[in-house]
C-alpha atoms as a PDB file:
ATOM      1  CA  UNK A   1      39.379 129.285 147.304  1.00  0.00           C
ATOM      2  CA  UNK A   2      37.188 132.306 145.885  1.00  0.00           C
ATOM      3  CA  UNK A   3      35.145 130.353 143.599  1.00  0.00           C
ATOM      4  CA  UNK A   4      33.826 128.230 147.040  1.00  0.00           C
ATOM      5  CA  UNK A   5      33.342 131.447 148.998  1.00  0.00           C
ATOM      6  CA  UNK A   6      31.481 132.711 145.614  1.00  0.00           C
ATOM      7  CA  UNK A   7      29.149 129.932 145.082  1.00  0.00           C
ATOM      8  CA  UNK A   8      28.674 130.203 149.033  1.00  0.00           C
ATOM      9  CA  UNK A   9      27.497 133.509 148.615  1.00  0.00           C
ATOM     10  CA  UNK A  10      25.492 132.145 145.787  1.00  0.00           C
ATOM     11  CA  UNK A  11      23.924 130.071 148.415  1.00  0.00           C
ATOM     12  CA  UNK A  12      22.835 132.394 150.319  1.00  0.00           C
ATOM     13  CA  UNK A  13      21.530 135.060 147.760  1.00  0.00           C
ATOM     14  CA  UNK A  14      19.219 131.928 146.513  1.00  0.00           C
ATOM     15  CA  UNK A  15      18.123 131.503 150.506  1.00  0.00           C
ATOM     16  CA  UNK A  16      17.700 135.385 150.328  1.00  0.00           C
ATOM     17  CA  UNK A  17      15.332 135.268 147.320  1.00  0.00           C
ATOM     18  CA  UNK A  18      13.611 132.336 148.238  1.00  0.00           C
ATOM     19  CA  UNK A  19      12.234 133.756 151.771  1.00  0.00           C
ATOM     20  CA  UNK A  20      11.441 136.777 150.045  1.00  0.00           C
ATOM     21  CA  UNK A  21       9.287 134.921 147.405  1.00  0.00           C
ATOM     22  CA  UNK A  22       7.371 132.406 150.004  1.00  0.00           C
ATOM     23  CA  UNK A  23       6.574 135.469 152.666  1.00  0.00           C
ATOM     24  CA  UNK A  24       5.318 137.513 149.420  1.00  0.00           C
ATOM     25  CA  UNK A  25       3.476 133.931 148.458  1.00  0.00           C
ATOM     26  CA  UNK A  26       2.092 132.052 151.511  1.00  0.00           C
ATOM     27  CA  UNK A  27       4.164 133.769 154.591  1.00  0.00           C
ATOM     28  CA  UNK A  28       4.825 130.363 155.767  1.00  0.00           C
ATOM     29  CA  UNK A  29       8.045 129.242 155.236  1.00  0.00           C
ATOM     30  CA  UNK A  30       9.551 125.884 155.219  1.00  0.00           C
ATOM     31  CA  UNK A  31       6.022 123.641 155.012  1.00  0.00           C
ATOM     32  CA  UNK A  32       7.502 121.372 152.132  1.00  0.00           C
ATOM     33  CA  UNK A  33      10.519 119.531 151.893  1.00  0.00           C
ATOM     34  CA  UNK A  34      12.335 121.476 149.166  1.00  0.00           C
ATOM     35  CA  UNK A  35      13.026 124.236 151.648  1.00  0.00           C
ATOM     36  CA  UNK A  36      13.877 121.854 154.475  1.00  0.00           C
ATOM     37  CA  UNK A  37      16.279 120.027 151.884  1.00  0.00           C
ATOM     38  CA  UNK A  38      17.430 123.793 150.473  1.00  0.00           C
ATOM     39  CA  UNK A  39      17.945 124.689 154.008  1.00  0.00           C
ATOM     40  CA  UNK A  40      20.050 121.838 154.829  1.00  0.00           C
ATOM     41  CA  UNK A  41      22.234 122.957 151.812  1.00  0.00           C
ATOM     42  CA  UNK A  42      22.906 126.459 153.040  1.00  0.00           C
ATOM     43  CA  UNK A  43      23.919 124.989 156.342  1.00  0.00           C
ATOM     44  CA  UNK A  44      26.614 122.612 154.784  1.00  0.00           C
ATOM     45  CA  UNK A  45      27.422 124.916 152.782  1.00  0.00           C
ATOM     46  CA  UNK A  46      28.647 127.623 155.898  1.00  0.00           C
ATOM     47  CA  UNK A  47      29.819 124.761 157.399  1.00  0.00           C
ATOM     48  CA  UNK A  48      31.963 123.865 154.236  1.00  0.00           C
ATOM     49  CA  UNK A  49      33.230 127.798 154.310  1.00  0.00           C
ATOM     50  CA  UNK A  50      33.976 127.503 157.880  1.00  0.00           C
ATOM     51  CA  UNK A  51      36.211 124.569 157.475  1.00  0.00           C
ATOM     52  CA  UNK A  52      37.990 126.260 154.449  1.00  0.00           C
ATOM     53  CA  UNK A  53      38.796 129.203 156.407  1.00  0.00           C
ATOM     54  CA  UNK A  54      39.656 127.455 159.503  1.00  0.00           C
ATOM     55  CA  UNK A  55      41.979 124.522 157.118  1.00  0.00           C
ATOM     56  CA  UNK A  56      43.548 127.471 155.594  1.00  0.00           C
ATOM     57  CA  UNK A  57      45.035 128.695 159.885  1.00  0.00           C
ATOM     58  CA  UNK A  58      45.646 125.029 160.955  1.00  0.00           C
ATOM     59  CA  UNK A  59      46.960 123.287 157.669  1.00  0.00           C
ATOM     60  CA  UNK A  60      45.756 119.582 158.816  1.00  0.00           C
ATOM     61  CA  UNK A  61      45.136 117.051 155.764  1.00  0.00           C
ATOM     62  CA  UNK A  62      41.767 115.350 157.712  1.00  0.00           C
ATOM     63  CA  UNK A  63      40.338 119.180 157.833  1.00  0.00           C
ATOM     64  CA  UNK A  64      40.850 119.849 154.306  1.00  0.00           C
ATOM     65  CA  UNK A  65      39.578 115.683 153.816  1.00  0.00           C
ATOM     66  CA  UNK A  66      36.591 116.795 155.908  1.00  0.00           C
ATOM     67  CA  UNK A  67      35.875 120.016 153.977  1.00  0.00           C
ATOM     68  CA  UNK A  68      35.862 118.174 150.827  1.00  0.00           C
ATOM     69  CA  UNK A  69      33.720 115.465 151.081  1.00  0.00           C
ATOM     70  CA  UNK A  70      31.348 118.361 153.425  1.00  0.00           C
ATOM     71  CA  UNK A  71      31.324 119.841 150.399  1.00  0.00           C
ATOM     72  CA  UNK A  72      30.736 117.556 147.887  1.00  0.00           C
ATOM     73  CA  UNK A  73      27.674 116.515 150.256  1.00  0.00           C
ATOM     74  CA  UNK A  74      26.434 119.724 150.351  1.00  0.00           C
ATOM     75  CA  UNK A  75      26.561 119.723 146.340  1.00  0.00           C
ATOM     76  CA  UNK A  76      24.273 116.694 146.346  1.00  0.00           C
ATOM     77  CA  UNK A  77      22.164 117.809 148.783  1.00  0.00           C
ATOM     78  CA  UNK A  78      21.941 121.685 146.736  1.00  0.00           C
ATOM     79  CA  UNK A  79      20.724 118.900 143.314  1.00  0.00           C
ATOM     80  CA  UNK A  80      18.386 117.267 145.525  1.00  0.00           C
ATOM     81  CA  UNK A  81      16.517 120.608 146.664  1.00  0.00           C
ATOM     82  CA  UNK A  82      16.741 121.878 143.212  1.00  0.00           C
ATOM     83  CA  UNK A  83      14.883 118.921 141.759  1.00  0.00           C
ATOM     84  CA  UNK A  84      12.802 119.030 144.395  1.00  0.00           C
ATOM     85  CA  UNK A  85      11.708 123.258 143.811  1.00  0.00           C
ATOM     86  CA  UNK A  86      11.357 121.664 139.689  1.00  0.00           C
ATOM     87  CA  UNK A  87       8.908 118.963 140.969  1.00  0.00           C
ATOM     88  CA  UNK A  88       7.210 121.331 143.125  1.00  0.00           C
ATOM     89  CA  UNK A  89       6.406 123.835 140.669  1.00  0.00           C
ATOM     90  CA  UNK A  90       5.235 121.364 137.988  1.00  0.00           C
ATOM     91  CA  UNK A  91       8.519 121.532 135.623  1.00  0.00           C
ATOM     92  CA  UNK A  92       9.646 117.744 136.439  1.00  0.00           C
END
Protein backbone atom coordinates (compact mmCIF):
# COMPACT_ATOMS: atom_id res chain seq x y z
CA UNK A 1 0.00 0.00 0.00
CA UNK A 2 2.78 2.78 0.68
CA UNK A 3 4.88 2.04 -2.19
CA UNK A 4 1.49 2.99 -4.57
CA UNK A 5 0.75 6.09 -2.50
CA UNK A 6 4.74 6.78 -2.92
CA UNK A 7 5.08 6.42 -6.55
CA UNK A 8 1.67 8.49 -6.60
CA UNK A 9 3.33 11.17 -5.00
CA UNK A 10 6.09 10.55 -7.42
CA UNK A 11 3.52 11.37 -9.95
CA UNK A 12 2.75 14.31 -8.96
CA UNK A 13 6.22 15.82 -7.95
CA UNK A 14 7.11 14.94 -11.84
CA UNK A 15 3.64 17.01 -12.82
CA UNK A 16 5.03 19.63 -10.27
CA UNK A 17 8.41 19.96 -12.04
CA UNK A 18 7.21 19.67 -15.34
CA UNK A 19 4.77 22.89 -15.16
CA UNK A 20 7.44 24.61 -13.53
CA UNK A 21 9.93 23.86 -16.42
CA UNK A 22 7.36 24.64 -19.51
CA UNK A 23 6.02 28.14 -17.76
CA UNK A 24 9.93 28.95 -17.19
CA UNK A 25 10.30 27.59 -21.08
CA UNK A 26 7.35 28.58 -23.34
CA UNK A 27 4.44 29.48 -20.60
CA UNK A 28 2.20 27.39 -22.62
CA UNK A 29 1.47 24.31 -21.25
CA UNK A 30 0.10 21.21 -22.68
CA UNK A 31 0.63 22.12 -26.73
CA UNK A 32 2.20 18.56 -27.43
CA UNK A 33 1.05 15.29 -26.73
CA UNK A 34 3.60 14.18 -24.12
CA UNK A 35 1.93 16.41 -21.58
CA UNK A 36 -1.58 15.49 -22.68
CA UNK A 37 -0.41 11.70 -22.43
CA UNK A 38 1.65 12.69 -18.92
CA UNK A 39 -1.48 14.31 -17.85
CA UNK A 40 -3.64 11.45 -18.47
CA UNK A 41 -1.16 9.46 -16.23
CA UNK A 42 -1.47 11.67 -13.19
CA UNK A 43 -5.20 11.40 -13.50
CA UNK A 44 -5.21 7.48 -13.43
CA UNK A 45 -2.94 7.56 -11.24
CA UNK A 46 -5.36 9.66 -8.36
CA UNK A 47 -7.88 7.69 -9.62
CA UNK A 48 -5.84 4.42 -8.88
CA UNK A 49 -5.13 6.03 -5.14
CA UNK A 50 -8.70 6.77 -4.77
CA UNK A 51 -9.79 3.28 -5.39
CA UNK A 52 -7.03 1.92 -3.01
CA UNK A 53 -8.20 3.98 -0.27
CA UNK A 54 -11.78 3.56 -0.89
CA UNK A 55 -11.09 -0.78 -1.50
CA UNK A 56 -9.28 -0.63 1.69
CA UNK A 57 -13.28 0.84 3.69
CA UNK A 58 -15.48 -1.41 1.45
CA UNK A 59 -13.34 -4.69 1.01
CA UNK A 60 -15.11 -5.72 -2.50
CA UNK A 61 -12.87 -8.09 -4.83
CA UNK A 62 -14.20 -6.09 -8.33
CA UNK A 63 -12.82 -2.70 -6.51
CA UNK A 64 -9.53 -4.04 -5.74
CA UNK A 65 -9.93 -5.96 -9.67
CA UNK A 66 -10.69 -2.41 -10.85
CA UNK A 67 -7.80 -0.71 -9.02
CA UNK A 68 -5.44 -3.10 -10.44
CA UNK A 69 -5.85 -3.23 -13.88
CA UNK A 70 -6.50 1.10 -13.33
CA UNK A 71 -3.30 0.83 -12.33
CA UNK A 72 -1.49 -1.19 -14.46
CA UNK A 73 -3.10 1.18 -17.26
CA UNK A 74 -1.92 4.04 -15.76
CA UNK A 75 1.72 2.35 -15.75
CA UNK A 76 1.48 2.02 -19.53
CA UNK A 77 0.16 5.11 -20.10
CA UNK A 78 3.21 6.84 -17.46
CA UNK A 79 5.88 4.57 -20.40
CA UNK A 80 4.04 6.02 -23.14
CA UNK A 81 4.48 9.81 -21.95
CA UNK A 82 7.94 9.07 -20.95
CA UNK A 83 8.94 7.91 -24.41
CA UNK A 84 7.14 10.44 -25.69
CA UNK A 85 9.20 13.56 -23.36
CA UNK A 86 12.61 11.16 -24.85
CA UNK A 87 11.35 11.66 -28.47
CA UNK A 88 10.53 15.13 -27.85
CA UNK A 89 13.72 16.25 -26.62
CA UNK A 90 15.80 14.43 -29.28
CA UNK A 91 17.09 11.37 -26.97
CA UNK A 92 14.94 8.59 -28.95
Amino acid sequence: MRFGTVGAALTLAGLAMGYYMVGERTGVHLRVAHSAVGLLAVVLTLITVAMAYGGLKLKKRVLRLAHVWVARIAFAVMLFAVAGGLRQAGVL
